[in-house]
C-alpha atoms as a PDB file:
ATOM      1  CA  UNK A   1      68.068 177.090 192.421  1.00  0.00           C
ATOM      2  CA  UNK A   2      66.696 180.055 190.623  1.00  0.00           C
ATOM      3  CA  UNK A   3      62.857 180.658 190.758  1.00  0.00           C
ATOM      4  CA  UNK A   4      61.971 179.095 187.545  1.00  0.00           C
ATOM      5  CA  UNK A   5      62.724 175.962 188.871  1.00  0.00           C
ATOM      6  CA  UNK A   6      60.782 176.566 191.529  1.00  0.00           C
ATOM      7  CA  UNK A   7      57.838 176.524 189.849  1.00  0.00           C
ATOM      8  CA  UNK A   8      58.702 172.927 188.656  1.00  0.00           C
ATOM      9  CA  UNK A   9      58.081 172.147 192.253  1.00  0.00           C
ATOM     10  CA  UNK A  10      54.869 174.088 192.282  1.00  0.00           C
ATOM     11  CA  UNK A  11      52.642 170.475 190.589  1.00  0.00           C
ATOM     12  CA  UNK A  12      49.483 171.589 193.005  1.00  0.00           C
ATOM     13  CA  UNK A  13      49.677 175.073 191.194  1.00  0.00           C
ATOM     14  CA  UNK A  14      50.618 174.086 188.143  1.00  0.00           C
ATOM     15  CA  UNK A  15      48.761 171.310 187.153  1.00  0.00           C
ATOM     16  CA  UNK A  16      49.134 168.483 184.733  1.00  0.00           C
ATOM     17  CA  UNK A  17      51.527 168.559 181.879  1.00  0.00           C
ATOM     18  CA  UNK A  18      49.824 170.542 178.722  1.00  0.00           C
ATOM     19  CA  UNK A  19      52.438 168.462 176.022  1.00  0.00           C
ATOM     20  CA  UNK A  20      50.769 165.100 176.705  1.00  0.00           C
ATOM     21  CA  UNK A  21      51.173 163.336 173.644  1.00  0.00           C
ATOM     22  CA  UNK A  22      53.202 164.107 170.349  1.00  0.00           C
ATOM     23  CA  UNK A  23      51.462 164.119 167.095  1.00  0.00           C
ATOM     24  CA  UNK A  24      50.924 167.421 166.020  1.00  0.00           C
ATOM     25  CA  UNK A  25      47.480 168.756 164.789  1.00  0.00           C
ATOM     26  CA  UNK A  26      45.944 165.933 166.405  1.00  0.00           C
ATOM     27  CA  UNK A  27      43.453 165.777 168.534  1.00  0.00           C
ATOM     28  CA  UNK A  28      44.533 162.600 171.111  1.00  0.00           C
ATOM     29  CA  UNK A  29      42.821 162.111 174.845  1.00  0.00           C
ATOM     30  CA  UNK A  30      41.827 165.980 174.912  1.00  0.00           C
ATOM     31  CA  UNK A  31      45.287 166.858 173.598  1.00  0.00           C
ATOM     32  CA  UNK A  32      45.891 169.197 170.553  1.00  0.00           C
ATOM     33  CA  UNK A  33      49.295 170.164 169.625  1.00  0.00           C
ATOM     34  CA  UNK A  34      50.075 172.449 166.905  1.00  0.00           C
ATOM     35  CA  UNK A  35      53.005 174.459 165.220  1.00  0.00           C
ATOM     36  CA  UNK A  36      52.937 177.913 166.202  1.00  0.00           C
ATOM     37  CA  UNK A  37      51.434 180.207 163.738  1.00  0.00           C
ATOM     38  CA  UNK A  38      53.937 182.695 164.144  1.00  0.00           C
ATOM     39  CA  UNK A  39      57.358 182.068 161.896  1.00  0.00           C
ATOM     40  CA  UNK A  40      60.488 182.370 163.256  1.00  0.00           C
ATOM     41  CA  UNK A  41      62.025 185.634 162.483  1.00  0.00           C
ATOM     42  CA  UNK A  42      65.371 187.761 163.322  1.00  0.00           C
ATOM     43  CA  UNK A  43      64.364 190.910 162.386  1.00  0.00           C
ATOM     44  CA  UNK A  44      62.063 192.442 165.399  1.00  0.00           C
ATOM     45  CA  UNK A  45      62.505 196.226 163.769  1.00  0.00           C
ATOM     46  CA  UNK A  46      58.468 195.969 162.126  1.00  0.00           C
ATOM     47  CA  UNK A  47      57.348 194.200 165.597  1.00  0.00           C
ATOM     48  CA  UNK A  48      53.778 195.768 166.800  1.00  0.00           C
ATOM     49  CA  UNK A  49      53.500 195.884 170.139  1.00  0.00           C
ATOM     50  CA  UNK A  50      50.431 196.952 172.587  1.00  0.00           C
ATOM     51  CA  UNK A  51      51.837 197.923 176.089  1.00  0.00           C
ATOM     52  CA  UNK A  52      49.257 197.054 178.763  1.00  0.00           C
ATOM     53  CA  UNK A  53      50.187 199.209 181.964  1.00  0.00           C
ATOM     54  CA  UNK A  54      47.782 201.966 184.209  1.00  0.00           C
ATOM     55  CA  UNK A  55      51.267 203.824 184.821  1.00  0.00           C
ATOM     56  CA  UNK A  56      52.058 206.449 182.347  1.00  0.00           C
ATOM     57  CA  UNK A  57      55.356 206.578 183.054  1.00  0.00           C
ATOM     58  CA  UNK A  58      55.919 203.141 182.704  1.00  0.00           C
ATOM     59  CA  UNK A  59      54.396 202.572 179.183  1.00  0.00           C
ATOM     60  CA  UNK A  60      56.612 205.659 178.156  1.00  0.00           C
ATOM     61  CA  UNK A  61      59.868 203.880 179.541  1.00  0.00           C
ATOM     62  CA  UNK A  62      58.993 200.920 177.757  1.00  0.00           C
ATOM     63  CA  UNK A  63      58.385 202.812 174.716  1.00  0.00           C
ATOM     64  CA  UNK A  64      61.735 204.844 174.832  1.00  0.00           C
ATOM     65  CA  UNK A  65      63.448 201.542 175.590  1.00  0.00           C
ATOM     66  CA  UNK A  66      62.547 199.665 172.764  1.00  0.00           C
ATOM     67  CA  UNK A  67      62.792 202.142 170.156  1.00  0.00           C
ATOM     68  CA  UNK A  68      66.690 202.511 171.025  1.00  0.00           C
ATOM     69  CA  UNK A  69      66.439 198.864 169.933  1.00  0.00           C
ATOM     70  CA  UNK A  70      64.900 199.826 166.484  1.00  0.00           C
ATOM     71  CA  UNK A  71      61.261 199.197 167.558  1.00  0.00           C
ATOM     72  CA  UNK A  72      58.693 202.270 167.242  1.00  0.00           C
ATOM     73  CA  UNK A  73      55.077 199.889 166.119  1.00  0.00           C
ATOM     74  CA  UNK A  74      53.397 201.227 169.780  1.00  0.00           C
ATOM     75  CA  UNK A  75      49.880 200.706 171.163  1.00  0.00           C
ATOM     76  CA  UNK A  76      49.281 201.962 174.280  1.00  0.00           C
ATOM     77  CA  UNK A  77      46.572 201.244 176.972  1.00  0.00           C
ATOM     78  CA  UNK A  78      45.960 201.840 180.424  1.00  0.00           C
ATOM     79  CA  UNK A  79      43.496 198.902 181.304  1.00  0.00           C
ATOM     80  CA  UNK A  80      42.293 195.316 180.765  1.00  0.00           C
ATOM     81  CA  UNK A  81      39.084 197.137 178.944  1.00  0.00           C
ATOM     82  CA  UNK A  82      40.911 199.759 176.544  1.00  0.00           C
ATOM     83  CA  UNK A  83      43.647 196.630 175.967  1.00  0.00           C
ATOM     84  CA  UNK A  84      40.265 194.654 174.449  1.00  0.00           C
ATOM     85  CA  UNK A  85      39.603 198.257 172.323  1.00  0.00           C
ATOM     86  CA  UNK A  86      42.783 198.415 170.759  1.00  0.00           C
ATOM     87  CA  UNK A  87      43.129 195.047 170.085  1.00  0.00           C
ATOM     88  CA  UNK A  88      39.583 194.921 168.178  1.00  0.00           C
ATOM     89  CA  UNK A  89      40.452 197.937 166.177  1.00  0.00           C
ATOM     90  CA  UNK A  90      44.099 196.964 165.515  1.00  0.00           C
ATOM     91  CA  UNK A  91      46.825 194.134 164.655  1.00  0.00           C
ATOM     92  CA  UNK A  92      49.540 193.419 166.735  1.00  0.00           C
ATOM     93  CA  UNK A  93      52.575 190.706 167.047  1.00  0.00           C
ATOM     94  CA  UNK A  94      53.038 190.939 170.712  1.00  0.00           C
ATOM     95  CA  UNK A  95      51.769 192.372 174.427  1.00  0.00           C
ATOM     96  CA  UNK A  96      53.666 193.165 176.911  1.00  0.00           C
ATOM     97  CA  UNK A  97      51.384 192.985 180.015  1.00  0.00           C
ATOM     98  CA  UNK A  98      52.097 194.422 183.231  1.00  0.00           C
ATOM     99  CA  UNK A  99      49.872 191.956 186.006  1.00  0.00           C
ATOM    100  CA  UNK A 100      48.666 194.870 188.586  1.00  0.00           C
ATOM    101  CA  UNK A 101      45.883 196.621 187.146  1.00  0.00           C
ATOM    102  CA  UNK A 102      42.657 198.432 188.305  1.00  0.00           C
ATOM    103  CA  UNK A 103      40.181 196.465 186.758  1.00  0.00           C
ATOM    104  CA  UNK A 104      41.858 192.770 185.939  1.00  0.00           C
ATOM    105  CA  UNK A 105      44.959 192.004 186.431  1.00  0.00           C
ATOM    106  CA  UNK A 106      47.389 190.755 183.694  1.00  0.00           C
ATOM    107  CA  UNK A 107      47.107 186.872 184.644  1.00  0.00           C
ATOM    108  CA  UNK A 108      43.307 187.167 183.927  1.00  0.00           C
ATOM    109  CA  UNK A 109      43.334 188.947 180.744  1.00  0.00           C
ATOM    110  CA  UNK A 110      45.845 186.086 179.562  1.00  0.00           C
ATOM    111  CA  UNK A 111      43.566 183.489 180.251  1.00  0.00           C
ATOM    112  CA  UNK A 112      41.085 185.497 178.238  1.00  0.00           C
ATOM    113  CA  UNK A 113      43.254 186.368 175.352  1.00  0.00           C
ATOM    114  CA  UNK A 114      43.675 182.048 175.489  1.00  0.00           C
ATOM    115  CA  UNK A 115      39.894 181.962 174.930  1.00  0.00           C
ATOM    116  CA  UNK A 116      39.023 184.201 172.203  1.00  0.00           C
ATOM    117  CA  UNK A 117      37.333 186.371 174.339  1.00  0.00           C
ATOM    118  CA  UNK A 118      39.419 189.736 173.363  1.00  0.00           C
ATOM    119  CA  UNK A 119      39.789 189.787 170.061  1.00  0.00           C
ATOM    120  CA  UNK A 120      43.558 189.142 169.287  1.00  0.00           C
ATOM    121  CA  UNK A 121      44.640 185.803 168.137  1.00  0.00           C
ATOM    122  CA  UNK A 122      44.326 183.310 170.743  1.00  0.00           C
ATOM    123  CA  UNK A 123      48.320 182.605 169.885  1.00  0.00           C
ATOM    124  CA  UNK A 124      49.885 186.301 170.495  1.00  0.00           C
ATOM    125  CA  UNK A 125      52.473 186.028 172.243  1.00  0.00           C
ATOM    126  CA  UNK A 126      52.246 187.797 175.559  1.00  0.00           C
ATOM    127  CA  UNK A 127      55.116 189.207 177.938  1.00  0.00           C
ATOM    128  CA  UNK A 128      54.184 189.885 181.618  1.00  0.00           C
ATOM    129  CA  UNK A 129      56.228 191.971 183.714  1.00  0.00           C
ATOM    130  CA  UNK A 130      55.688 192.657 187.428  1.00  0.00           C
ATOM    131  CA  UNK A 131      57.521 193.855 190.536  1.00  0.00           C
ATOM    132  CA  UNK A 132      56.557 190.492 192.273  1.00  0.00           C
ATOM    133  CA  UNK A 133      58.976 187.569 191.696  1.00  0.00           C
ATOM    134  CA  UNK A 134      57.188 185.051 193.807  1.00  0.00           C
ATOM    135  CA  UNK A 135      56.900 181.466 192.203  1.00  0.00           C
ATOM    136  CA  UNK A 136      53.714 180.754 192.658  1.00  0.00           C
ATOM    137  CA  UNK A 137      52.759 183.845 190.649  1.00  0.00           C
ATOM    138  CA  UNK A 138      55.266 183.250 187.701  1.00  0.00           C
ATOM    139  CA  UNK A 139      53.640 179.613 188.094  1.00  0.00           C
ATOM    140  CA  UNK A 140      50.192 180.831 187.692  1.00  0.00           C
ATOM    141  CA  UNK A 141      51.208 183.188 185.023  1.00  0.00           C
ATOM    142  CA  UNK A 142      52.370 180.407 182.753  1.00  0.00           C
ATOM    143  CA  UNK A 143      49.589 178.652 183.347  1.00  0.00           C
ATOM    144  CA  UNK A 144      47.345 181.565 182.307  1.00  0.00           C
ATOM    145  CA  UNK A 145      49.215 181.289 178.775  1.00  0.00           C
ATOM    146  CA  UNK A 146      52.214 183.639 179.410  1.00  0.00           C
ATOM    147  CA  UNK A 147      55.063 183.316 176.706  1.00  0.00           C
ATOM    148  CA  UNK A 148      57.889 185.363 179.190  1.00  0.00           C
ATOM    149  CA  UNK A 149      58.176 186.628 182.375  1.00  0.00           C
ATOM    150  CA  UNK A 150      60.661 190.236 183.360  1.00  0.00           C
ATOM    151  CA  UNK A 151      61.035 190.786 186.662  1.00  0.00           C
ATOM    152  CA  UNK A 152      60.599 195.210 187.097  1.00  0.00           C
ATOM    153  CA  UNK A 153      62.417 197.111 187.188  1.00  0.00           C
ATOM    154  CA  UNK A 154      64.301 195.446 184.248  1.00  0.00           C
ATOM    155  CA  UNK A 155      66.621 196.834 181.408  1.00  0.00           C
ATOM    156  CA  UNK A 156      66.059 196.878 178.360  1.00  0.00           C
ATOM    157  CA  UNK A 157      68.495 194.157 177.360  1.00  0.00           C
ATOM    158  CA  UNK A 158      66.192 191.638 179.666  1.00  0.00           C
ATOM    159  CA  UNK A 159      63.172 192.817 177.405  1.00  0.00           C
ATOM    160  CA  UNK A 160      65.011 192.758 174.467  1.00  0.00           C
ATOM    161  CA  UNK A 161      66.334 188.958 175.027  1.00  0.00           C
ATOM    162  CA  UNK A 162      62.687 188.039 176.144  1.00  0.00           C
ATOM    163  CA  UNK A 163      61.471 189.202 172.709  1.00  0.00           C
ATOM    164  CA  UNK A 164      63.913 187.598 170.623  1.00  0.00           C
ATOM    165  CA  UNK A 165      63.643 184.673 171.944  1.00  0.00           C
ATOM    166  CA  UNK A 166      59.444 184.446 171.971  1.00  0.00           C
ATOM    167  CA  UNK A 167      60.026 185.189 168.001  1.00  0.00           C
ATOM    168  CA  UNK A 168      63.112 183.404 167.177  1.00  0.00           C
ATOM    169  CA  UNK A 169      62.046 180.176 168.605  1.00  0.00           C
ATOM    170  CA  UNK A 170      58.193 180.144 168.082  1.00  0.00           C
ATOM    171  CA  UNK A 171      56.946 177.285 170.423  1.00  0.00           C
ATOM    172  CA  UNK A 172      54.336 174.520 169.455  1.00  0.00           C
ATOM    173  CA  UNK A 173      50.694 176.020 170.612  1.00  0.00           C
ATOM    174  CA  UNK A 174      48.618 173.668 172.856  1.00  0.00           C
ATOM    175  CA  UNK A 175      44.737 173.040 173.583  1.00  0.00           C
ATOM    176  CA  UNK A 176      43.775 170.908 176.317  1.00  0.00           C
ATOM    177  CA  UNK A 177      40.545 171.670 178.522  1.00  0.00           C
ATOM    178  CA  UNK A 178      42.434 172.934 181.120  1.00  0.00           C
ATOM    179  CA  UNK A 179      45.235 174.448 179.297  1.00  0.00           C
ATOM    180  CA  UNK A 180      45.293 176.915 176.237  1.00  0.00           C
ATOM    181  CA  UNK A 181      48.712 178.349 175.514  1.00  0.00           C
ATOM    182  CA  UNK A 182      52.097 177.884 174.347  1.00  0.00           C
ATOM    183  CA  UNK A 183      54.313 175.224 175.158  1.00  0.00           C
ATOM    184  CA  UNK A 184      55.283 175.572 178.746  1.00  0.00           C
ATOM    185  CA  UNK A 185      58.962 173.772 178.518  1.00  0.00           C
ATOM    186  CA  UNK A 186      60.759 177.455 178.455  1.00  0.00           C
ATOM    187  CA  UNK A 187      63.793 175.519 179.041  1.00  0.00           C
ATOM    188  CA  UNK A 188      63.884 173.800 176.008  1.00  0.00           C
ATOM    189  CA  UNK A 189      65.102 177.097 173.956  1.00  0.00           C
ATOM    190  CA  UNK A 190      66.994 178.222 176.709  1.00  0.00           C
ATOM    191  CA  UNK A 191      64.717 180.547 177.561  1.00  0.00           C
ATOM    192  CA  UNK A 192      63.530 181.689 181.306  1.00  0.00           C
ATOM    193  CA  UNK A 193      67.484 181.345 182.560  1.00  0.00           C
ATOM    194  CA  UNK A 194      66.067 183.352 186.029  1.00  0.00           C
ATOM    195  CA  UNK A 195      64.682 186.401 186.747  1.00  0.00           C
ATOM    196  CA  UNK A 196      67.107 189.272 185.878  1.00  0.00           C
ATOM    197  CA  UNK A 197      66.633 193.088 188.082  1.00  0.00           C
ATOM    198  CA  UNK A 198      68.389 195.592 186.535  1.00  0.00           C
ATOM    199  CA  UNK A 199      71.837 196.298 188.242  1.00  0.00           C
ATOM    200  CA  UNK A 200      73.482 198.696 186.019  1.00  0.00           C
ATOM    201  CA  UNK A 201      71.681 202.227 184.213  1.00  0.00           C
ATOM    202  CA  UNK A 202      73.408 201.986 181.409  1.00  0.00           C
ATOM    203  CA  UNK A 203      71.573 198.436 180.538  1.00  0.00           C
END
């Protein structure tokens, strides 16, 4: 049993299903359900991305990563407060969020981004990474909104398939007063397969 389905186990923590009902753009018992506003789309190569981490080094290695994947559109910021700068002065397609930092931690600003209270679409997608792989943190981080979950240290490849996946298979976008957030059925695009550490340097 990997950890993701652990956190099917997790109902307590979790809650109640967010995908109640099935007609899209419709409003039914507190329900809304709506097509993602982000297209599906192969090429990542024009992707902005705002890196959300208090270590230096860190952002940098994500940077240098994904720009030998063709990716150089880079925000950078080292707190929950300069994330909510950038993303007022700027546009971006994704965050990539690490949870542990000084002033809120990644979970929390998700549940804000959800809200509208940061100034990025409520629908970005957001990646979270963190060095802790317990289940009922992953559990609370897709209930906070998260779109993926890496595992550090990762490789790049792990990032890379995280990304594709959030933009090749855009998932339906739901409202419910105690949810606000993408579809949480990962499995359904074969997504969230189980948290992957990086084994090899060259990956």
């Amino acid at each position: 049993m990997d950890i993701y389905e652990k956190t099917e186990k997790l109902a307590p923590v979790m809650g109640p299903s967010a995908t109640l009902g099935s007609t899209e753009g419709v409003a039914k018992e507190g329900v809304l359900i709506t097509p993602s506003s982000y297209v599906p789309r192969e090429n990542l190569n024009d992707l902005r991305i705002l890196i959300v981490d208090d270590n230096r080094f860190q952002r940098s290695v994500t940077k240098s990563a994904l720009s030998v994947k063709g990716i150089f559109g880079f925000g950078e910021a080292n707190s929950a407060r300069a994330a909510v700068d950038s993303l007022r002065e700027n546009t971006f397609d994704l965050i990539v969020i690490d949870n542990n930092m000084p002033d809120e931690t990644g979970i929390e600003f998700t549940r804000r981004i959800r809200q509208g209270e940061t100034g990025a679409n409520v629908e970005i997608p957001v990646i979270m990474v963190s060095s802790s792989g317990e289940a009922s943190m992953i559990a609370e981080a897709r209930n906070a909104g998260v779109h993926e979950f890496v595992l550090k240290p990762f490789s790049v490849t792990t990032l890379m398939e995280r990304i594709r996946t959030t933009f090749k298979y855009p998932r339906k976008f739901i409202r419910t007063p105690g949810y606000v957030g993408p579809d949480r059925r990962w499995r359904d695009v074969g997504s969230f397969n189980g948290v992957e550490r990086r084994t090899r340097p060259d990956v």
